[in-house]
C-alpha atoms as a PDB file:
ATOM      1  CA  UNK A   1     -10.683 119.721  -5.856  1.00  0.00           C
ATOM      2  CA  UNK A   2      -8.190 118.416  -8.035  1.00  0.00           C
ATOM      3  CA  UNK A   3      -9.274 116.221 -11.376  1.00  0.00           C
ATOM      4  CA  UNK A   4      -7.111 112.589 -11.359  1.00  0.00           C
ATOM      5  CA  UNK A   5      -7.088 111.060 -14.492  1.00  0.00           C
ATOM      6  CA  UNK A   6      -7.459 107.295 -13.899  1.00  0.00           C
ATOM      7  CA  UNK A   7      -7.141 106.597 -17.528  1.00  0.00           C
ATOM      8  CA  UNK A   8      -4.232 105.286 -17.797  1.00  0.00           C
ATOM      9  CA  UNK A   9      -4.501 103.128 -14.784  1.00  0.00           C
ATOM     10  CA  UNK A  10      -7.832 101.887 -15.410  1.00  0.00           C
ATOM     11  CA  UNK A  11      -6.396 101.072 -18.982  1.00  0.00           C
ATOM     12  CA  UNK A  12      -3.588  99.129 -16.824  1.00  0.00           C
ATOM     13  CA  UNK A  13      -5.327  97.458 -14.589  1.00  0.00           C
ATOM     14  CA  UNK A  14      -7.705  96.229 -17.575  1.00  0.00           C
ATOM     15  CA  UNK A  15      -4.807  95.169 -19.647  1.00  0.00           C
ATOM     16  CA  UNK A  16      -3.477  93.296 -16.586  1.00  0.00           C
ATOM     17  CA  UNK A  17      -6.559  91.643 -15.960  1.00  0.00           C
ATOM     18  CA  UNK A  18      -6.918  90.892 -20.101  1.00  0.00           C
ATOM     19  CA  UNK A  19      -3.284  89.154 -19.467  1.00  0.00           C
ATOM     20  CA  UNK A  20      -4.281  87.642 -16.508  1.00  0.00           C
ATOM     21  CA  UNK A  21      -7.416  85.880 -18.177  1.00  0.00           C
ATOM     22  CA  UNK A  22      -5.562  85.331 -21.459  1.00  0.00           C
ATOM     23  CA  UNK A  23      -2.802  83.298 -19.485  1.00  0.00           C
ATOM     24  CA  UNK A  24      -5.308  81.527 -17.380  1.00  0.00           C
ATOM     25  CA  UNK A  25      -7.342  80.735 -20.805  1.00  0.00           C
ATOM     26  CA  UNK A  26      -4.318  79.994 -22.111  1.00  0.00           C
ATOM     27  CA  UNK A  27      -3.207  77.747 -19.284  1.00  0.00           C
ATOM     28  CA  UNK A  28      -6.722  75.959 -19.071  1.00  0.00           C
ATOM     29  CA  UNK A  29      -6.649  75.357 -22.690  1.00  0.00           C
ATOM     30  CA  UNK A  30      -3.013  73.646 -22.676  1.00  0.00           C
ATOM     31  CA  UNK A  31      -3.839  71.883 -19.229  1.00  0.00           C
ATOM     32  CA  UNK A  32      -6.938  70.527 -21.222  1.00  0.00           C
ATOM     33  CA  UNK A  33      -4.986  69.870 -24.308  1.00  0.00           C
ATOM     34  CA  UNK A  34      -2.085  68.061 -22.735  1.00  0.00           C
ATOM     35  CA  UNK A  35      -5.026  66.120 -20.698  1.00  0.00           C
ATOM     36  CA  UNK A  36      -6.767  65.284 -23.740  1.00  0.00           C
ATOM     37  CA  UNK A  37      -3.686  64.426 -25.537  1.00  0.00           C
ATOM     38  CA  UNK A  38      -2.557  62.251 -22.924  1.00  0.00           C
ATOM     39  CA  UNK A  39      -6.297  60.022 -22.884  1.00  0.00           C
ATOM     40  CA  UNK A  40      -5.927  59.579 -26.426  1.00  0.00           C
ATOM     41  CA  UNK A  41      -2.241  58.574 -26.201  1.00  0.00           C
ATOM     42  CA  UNK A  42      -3.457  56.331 -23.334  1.00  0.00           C
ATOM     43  CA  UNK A  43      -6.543  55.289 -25.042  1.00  0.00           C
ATOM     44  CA  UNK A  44      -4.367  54.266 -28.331  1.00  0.00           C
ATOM     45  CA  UNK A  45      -2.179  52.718 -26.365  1.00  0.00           C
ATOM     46  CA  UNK A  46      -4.912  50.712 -24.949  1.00  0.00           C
ATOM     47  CA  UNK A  47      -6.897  50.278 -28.140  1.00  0.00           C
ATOM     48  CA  UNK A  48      -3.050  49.319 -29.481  1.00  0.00           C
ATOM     49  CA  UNK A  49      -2.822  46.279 -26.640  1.00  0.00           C
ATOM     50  CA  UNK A  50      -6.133  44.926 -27.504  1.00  0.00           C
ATOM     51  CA  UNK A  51      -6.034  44.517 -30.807  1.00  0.00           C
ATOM     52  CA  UNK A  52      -2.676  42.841 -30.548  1.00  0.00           C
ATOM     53  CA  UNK A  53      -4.119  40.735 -27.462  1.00  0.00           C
ATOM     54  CA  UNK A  54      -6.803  40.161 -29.874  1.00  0.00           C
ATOM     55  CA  UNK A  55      -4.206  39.125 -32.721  1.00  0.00           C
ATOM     56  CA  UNK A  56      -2.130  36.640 -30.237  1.00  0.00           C
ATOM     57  CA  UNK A  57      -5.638  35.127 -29.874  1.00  0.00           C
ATOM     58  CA  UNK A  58      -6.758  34.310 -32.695  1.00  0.00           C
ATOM     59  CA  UNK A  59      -3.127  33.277 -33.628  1.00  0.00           C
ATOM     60  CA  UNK A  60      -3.288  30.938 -30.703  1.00  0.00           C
ATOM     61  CA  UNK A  61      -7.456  30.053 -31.971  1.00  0.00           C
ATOM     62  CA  UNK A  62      -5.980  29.094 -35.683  1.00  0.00           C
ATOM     63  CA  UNK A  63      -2.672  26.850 -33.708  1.00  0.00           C
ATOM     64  CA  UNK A  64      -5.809  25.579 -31.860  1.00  0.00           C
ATOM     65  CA  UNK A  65      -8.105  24.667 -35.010  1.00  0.00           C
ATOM     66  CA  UNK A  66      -5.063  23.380 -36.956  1.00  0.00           C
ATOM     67  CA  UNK A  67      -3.913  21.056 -34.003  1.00  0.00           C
ATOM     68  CA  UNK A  68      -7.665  20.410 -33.683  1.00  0.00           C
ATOM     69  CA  UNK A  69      -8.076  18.973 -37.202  1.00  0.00           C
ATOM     70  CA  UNK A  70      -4.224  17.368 -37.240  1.00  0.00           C
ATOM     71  CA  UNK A  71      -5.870  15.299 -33.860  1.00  0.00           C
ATOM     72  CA  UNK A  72      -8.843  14.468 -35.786  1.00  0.00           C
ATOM     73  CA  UNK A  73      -7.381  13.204 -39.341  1.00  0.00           C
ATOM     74  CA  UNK A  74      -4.583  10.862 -36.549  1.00  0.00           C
ATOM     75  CA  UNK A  75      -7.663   9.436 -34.470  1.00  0.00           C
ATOM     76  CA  UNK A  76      -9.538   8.785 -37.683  1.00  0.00           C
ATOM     77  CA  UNK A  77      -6.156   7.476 -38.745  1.00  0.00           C
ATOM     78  CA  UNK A  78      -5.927   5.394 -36.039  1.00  0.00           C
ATOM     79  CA  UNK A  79      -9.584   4.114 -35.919  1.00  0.00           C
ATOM     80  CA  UNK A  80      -9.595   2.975 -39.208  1.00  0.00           C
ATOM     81  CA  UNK A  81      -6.121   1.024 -38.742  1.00  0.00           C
ATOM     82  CA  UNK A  82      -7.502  -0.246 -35.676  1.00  0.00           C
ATOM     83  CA  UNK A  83     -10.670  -1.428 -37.634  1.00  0.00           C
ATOM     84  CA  UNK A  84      -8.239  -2.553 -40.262  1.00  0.00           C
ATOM     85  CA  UNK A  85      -6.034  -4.748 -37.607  1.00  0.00           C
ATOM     86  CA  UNK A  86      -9.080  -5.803 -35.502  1.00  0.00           C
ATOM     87  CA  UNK A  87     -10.842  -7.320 -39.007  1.00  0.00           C
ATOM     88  CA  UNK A  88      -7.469  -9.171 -39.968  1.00  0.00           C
ATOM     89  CA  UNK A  89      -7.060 -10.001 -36.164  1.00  0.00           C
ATOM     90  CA  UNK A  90     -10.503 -11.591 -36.883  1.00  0.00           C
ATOM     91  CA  UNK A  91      -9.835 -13.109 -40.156  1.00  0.00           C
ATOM     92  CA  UNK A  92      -7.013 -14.426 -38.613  1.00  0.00           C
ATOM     93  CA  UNK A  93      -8.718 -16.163 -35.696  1.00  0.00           C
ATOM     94  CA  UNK A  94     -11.454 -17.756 -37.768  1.00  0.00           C
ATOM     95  CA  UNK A  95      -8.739 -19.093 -40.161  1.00  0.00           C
ATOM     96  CA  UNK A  96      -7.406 -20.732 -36.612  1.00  0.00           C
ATOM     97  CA  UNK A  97     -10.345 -22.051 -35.680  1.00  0.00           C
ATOM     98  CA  UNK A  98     -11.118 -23.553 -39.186  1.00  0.00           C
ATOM     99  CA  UNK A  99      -7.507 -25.233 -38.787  1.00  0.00           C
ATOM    100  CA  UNK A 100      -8.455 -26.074 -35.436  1.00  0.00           C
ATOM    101  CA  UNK A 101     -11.685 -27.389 -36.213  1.00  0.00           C
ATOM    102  CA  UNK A 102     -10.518 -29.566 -38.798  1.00  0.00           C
ATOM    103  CA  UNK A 103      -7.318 -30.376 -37.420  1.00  0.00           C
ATOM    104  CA  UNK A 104      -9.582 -32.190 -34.294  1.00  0.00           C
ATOM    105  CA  UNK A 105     -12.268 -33.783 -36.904  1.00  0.00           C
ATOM    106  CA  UNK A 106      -8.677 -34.601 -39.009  1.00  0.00           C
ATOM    107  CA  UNK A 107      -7.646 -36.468 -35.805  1.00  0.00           C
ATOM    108  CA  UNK A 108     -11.041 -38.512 -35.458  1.00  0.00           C
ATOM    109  CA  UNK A 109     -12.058 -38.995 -38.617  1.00  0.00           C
ATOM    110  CA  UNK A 110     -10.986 -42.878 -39.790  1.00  0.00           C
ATOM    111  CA  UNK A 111      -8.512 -43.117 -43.270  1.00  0.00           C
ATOM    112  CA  UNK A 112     -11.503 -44.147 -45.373  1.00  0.00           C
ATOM    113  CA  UNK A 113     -13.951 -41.341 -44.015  1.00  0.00           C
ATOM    114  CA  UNK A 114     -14.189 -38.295 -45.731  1.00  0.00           C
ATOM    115  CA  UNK A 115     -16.039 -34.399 -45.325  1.00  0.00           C
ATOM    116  CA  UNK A 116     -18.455 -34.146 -48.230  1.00  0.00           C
ATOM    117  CA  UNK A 117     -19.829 -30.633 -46.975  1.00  0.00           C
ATOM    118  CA  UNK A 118     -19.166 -28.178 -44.779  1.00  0.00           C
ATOM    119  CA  UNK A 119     -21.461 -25.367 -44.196  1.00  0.00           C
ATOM    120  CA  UNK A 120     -21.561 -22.601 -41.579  1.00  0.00           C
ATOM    121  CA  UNK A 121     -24.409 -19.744 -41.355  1.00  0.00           C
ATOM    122  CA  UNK A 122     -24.916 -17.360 -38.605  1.00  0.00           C
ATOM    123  CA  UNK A 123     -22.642 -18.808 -35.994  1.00  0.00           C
ATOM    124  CA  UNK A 124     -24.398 -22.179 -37.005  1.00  0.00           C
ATOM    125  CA  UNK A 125     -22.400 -25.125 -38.627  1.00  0.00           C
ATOM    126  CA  UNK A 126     -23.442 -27.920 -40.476  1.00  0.00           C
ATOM    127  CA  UNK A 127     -21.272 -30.584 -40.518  1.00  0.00           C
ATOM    128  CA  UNK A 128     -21.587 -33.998 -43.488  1.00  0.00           C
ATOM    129  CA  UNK A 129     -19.225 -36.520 -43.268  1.00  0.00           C
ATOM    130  CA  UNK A 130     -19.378 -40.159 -44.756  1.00  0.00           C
ATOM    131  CA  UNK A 131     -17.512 -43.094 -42.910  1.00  0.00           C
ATOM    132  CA  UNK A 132     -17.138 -46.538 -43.239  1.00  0.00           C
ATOM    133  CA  UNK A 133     -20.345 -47.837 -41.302  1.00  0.00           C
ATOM    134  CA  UNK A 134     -17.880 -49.690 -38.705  1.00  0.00           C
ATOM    135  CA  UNK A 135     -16.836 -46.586 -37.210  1.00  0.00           C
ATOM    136  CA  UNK A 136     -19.405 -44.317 -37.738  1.00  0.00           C
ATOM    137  CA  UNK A 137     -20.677 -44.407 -33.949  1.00  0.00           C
ATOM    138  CA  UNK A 138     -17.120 -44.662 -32.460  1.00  0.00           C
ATOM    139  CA  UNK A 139     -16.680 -41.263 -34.705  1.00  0.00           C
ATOM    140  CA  UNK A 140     -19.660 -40.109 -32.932  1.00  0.00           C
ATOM    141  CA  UNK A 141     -18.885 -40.944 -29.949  1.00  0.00           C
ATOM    142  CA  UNK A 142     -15.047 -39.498 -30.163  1.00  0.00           C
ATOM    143  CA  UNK A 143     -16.471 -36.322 -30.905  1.00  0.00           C
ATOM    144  CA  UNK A 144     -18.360 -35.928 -26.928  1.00  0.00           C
ATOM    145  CA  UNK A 145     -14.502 -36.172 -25.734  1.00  0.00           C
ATOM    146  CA  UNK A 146     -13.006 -33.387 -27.678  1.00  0.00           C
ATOM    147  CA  UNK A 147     -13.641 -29.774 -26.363  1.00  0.00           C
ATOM    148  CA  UNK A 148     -13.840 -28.199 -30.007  1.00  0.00           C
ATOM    149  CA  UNK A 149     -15.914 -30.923 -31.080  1.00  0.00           C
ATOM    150  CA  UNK A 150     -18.556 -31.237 -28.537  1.00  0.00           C
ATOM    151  CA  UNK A 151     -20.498 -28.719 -29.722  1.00  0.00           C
ATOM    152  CA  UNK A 152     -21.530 -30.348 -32.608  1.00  0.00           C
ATOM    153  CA  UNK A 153     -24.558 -32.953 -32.368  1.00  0.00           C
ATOM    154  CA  UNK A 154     -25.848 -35.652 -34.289  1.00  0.00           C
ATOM    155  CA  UNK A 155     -28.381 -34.214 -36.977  1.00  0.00           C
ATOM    156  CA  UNK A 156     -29.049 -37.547 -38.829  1.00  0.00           C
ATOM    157  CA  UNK A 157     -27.567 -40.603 -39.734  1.00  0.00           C
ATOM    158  CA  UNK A 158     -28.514 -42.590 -43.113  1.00  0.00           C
ATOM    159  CA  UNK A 159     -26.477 -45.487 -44.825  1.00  0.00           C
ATOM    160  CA  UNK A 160     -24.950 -44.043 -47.940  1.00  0.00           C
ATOM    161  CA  UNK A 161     -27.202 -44.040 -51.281  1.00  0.00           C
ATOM    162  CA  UNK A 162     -24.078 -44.534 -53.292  1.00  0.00           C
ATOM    163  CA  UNK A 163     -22.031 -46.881 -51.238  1.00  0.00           C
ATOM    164  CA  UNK A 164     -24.124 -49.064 -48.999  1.00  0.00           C
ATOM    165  CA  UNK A 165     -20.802 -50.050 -46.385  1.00  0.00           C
ATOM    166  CA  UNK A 166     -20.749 -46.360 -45.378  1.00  0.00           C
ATOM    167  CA  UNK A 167     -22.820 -44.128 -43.604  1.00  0.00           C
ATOM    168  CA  UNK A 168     -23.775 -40.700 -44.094  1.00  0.00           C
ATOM    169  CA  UNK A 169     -23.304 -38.478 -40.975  1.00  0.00           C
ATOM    170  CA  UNK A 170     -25.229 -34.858 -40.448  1.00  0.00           C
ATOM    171  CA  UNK A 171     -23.831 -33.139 -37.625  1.00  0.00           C
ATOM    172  CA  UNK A 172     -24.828 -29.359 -36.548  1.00  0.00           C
ATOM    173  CA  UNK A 173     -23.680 -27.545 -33.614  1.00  0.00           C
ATOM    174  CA  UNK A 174     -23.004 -23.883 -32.902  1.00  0.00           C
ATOM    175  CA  UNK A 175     -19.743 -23.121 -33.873  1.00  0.00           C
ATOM    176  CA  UNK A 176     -17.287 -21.995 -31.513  1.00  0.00           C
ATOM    177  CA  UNK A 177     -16.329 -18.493 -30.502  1.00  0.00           C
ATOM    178  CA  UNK A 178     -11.908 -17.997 -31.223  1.00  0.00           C
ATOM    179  CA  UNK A 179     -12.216 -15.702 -28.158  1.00  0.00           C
ATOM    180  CA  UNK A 180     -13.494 -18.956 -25.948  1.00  0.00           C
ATOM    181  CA  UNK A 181      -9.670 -20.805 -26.681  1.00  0.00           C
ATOM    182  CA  UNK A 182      -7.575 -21.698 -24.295  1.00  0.00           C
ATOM    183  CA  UNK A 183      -4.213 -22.230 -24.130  1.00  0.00           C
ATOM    184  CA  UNK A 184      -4.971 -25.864 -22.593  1.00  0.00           C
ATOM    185  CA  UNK A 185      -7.520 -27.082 -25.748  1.00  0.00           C
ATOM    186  CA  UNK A 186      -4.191 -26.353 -28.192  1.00  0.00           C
ATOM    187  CA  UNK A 187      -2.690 -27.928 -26.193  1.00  0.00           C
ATOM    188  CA  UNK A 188      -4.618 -30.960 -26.422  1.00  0.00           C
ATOM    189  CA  UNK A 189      -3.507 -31.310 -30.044  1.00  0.00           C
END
């Protein structure tokens, strides 16, 4: 029998196999490496596009806020010129009606006749007059016919302490509301 040596081709065919798994290591650790690399790149990326998502949004949260408050400080703006213009809008009303009110007494009352008080309380106006006592009750009674007049109502009637020819007239009534005008009662002046 003859003696091979398979030395040399054992060592050959174990060197070939150490390449073999060394290049398939090899190959399975770049394969995993480039995969790896590649999810973190991705992952960045995505970590990258939140954060500026994130950033637009609270960019567009602070526009939001600032816009927010701007609104606010213009409605409370506006409120309290609207509270400013409704009170002189008021004002300006009651001033009318006072006019009003004593343009129509103004228009009744006789040349001799005079207001010596004029109160008004809660919607509530009292009303002293003196007049000549000749025309006290045609006074009174002028004062049924005129629609910002007839409101009022005879409180009391006394002849005057000072001057006995005149009388003293009390009148009270509830005063009357601006927002009840109408165009035809100015007119009627």
């Amino acid at each position: 029998m003859y003696q091979v040596n398979y030395l040399p081709w054992r060592y050959s065919l174990f060197r070939q196999k150490a390449l073999l798994w060394l290049s398939q290591t090899l190959s399975l650790v770049t394969i995993t490496f480039i995969i790896c690399s590649y999810y973190t790149y991705h992952l960045a990326q995505k970590q990258s596009h939140i954060t500026d998502q994130q950033h637009q949004t609270q960019q567009q949260e602070d526009l939001l806020l600032k816009q927010l408050d701007t609104y606010q400080k213009q409605k409370k703006q506006a409120l309290l010129r609207y509270q400013h213009y409704s009170l002189y809008y008021q004002n300006w009303l009651r001033y009318l009606h006072y006019i009003r009110f004593f343009r129509a007494i103004e228009a009744h009352l006789p040349s001799t006749g005079w207001i010596s008080h004029y109160d008004e309380i809660d919607n509530q106006c009292s009303l002293h007059l003196t007049l000549p006592n000749t025309q006290s009750l045609s006074f009174i009674t002028n004062l049924k016919s005129h629609p910002v007049l007839a409101s009022l109502t005879l409180s009391y009637l006394q002849q005057s302490k000072i001057d006995p020819s005149y009388t003293e007239v009390h009148l009270n009534g509830k005063s009357e509301e601006p927002e009840q005008w109408n165009e035809e009662d100015e007119g009627n002046q």
